[in-house]
N, C-alpha and C. Protein backbone atom coordinates (compact mmCIF):
# COMPACT_ATOMS: atom_id res chain seq x y z
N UNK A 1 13.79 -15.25 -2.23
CA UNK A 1 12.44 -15.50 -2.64
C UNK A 1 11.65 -14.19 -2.63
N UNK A 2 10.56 -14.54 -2.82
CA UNK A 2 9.64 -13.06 -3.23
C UNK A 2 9.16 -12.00 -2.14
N UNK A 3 9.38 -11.12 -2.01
CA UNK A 3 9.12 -9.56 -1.11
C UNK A 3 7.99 -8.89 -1.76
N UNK A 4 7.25 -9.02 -1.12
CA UNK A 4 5.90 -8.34 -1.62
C UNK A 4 5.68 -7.04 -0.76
N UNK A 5 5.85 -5.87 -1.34
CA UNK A 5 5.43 -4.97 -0.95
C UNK A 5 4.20 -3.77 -1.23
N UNK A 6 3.52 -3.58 0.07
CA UNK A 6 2.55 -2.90 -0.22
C UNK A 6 2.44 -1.45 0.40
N UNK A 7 2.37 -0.33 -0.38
CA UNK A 7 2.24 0.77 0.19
C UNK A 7 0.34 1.44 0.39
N UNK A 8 0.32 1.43 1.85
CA UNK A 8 -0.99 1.69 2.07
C UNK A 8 -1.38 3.55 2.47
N UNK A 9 -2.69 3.61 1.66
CA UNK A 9 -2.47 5.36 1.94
C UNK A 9 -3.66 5.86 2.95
N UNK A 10 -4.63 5.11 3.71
CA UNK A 10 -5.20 4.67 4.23
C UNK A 10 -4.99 3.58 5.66
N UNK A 11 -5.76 4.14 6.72
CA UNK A 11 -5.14 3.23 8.24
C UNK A 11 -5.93 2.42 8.10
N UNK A 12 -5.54 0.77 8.22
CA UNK A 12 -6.14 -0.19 8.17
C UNK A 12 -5.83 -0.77 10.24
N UNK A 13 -6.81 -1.70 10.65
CA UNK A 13 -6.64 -2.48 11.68
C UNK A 13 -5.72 -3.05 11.78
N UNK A 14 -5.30 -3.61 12.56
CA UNK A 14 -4.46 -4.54 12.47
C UNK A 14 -4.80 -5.70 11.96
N UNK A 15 -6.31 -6.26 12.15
CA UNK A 15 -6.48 -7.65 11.76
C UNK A 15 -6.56 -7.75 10.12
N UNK A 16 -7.25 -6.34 9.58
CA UNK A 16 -6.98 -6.43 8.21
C UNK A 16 -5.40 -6.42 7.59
N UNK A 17 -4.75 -5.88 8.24
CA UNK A 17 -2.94 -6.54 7.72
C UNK A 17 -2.66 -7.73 7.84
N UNK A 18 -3.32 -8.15 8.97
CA UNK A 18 -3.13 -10.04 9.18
C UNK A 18 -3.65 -10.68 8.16
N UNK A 19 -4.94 -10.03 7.97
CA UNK A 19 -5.61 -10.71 6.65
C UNK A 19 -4.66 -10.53 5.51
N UNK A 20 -4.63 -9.03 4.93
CA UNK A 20 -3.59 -8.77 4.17
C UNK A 20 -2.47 -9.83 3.50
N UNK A 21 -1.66 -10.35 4.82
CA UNK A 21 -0.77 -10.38 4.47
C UNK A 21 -0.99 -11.99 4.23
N UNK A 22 -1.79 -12.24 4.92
CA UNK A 22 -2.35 -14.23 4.93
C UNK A 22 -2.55 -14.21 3.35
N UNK A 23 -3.47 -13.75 2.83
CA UNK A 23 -3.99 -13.76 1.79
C UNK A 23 -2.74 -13.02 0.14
N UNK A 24 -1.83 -12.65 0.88
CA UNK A 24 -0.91 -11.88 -0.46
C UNK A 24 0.24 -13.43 0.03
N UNK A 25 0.57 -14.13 0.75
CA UNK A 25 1.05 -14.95 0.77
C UNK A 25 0.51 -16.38 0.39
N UNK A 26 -0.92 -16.35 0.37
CA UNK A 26 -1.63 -17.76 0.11
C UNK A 26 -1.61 -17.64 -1.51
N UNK A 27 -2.17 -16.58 -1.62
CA UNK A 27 -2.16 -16.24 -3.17
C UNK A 27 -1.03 -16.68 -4.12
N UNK A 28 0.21 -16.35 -3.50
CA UNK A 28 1.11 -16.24 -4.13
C UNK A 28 2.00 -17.68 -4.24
N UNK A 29 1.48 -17.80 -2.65
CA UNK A 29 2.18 -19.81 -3.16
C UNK A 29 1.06 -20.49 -3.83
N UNK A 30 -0.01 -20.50 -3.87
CA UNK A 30 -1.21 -20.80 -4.94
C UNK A 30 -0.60 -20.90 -6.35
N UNK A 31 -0.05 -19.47 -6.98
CA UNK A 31 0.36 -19.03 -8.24
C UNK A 31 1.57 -19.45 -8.27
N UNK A 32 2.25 -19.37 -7.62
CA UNK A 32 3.69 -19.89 -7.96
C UNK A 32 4.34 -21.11 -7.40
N UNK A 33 3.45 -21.75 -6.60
CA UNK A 33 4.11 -22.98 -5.55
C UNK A 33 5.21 -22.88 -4.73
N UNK A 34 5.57 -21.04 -4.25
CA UNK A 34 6.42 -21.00 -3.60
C UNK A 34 6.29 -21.79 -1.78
N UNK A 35 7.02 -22.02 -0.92
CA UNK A 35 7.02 -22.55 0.39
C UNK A 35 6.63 -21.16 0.85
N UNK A 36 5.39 -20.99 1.77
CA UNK A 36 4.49 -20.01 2.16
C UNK A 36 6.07 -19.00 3.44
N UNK A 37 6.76 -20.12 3.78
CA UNK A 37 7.84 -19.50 4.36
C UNK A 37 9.06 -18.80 4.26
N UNK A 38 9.28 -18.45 2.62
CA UNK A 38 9.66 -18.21 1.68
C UNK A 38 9.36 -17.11 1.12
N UNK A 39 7.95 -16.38 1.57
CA UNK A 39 7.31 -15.26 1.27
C UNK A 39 7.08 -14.28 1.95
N UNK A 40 7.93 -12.86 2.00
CA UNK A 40 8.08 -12.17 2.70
C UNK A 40 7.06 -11.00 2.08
N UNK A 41 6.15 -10.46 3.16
CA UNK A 41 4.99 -9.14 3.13
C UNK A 41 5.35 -8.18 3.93
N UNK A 42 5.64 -6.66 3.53
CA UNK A 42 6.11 -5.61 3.78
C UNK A 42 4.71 -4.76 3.60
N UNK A 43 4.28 -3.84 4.49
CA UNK A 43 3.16 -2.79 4.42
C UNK A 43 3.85 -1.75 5.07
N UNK A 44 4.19 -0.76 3.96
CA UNK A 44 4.20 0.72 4.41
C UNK A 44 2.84 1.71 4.62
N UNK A 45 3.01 2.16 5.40
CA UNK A 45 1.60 2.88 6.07
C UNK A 45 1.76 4.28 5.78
N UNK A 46 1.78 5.07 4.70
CA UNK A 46 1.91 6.31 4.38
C UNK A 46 0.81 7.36 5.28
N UNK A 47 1.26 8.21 5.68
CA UNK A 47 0.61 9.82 6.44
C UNK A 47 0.20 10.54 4.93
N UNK A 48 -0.66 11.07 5.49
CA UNK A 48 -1.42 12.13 4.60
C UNK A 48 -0.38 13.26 4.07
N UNK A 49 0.77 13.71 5.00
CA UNK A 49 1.76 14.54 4.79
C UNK A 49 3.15 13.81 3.98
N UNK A 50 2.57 12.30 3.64
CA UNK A 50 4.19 11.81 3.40
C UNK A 50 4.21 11.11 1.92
N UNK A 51 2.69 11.29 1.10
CA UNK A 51 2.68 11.60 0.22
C UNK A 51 1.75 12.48 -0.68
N UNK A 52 1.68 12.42 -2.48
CA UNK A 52 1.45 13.52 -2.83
C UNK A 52 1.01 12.87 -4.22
N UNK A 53 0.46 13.84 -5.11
CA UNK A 53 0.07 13.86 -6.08
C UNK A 53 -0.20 15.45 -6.89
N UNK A 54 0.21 15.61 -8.30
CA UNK A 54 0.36 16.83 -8.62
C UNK A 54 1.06 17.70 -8.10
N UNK A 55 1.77 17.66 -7.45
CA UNK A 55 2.35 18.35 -6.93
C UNK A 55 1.72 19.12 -5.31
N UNK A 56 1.16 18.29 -4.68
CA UNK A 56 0.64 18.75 -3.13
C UNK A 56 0.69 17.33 -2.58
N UNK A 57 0.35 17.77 -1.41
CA UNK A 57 0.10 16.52 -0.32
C UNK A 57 -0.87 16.89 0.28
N UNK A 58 -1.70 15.29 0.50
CA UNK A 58 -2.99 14.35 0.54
C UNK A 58 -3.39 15.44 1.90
N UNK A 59 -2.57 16.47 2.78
CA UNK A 59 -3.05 16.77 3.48
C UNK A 59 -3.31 18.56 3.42
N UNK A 60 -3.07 18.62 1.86
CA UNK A 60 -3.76 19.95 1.49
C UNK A 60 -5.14 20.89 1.71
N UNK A 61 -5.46 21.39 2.14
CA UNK A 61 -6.98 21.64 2.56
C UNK A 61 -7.81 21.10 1.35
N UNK A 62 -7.38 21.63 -0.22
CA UNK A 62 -7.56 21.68 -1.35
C UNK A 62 -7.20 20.94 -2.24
N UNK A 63 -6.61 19.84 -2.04
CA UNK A 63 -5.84 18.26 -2.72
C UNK A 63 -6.68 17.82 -3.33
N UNK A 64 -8.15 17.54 -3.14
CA UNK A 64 -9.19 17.38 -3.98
C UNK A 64 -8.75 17.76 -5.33
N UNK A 65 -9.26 19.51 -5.35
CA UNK A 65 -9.17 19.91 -6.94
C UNK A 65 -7.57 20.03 -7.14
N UNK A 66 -6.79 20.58 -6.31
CA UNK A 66 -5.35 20.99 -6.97
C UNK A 66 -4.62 19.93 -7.55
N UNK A 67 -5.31 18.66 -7.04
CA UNK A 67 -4.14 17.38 -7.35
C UNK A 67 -4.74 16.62 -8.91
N UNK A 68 -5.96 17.35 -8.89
CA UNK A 68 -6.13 17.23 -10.71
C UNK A 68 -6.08 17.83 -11.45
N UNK A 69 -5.26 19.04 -11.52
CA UNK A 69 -5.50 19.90 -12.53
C UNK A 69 -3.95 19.61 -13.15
N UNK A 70 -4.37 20.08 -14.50
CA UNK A 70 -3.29 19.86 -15.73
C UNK A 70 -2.02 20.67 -16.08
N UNK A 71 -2.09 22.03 -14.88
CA UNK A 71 -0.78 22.77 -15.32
C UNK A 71 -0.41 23.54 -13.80
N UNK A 72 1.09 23.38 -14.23
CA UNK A 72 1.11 24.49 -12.50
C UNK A 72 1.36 25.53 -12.58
């Protein structure tokens, strides 16, 4: 049955994952009539160092501008 996974780039509480995950499972047996027990929620919690964009990582001093620019 369905694995819902979410990659978060941002630290959430814990109670907002509870919510999270209540709500990506209610949703989903809502939409699909799956058995709510049947629905598995995965949250990866990404570090500032563990991902990237443009070619840097989120924990660049300078990730702001470097991670939008158009050529390297």
């Amino acid at each position: 049955m369905p694995v819902i996974k979410v990659d978060l780039m941002s630290e959430c509480t814990k109670e907002q994952k509870e919510k999270l995950i209540f709500d990506l499972t209610k949703g989903t047996h809502d939409l699909l009539n799956i058995p709510p027990e049947k629905i598995s929620v995965v949250i990866n919690e990404l570090k500032d160092d563990g991902w990237g964009r443009g070619g840097y990582t989120r924990n660049h001093t300078d990730f702001a501008n470097l991670s939008r620019k158009h050529s390297m």
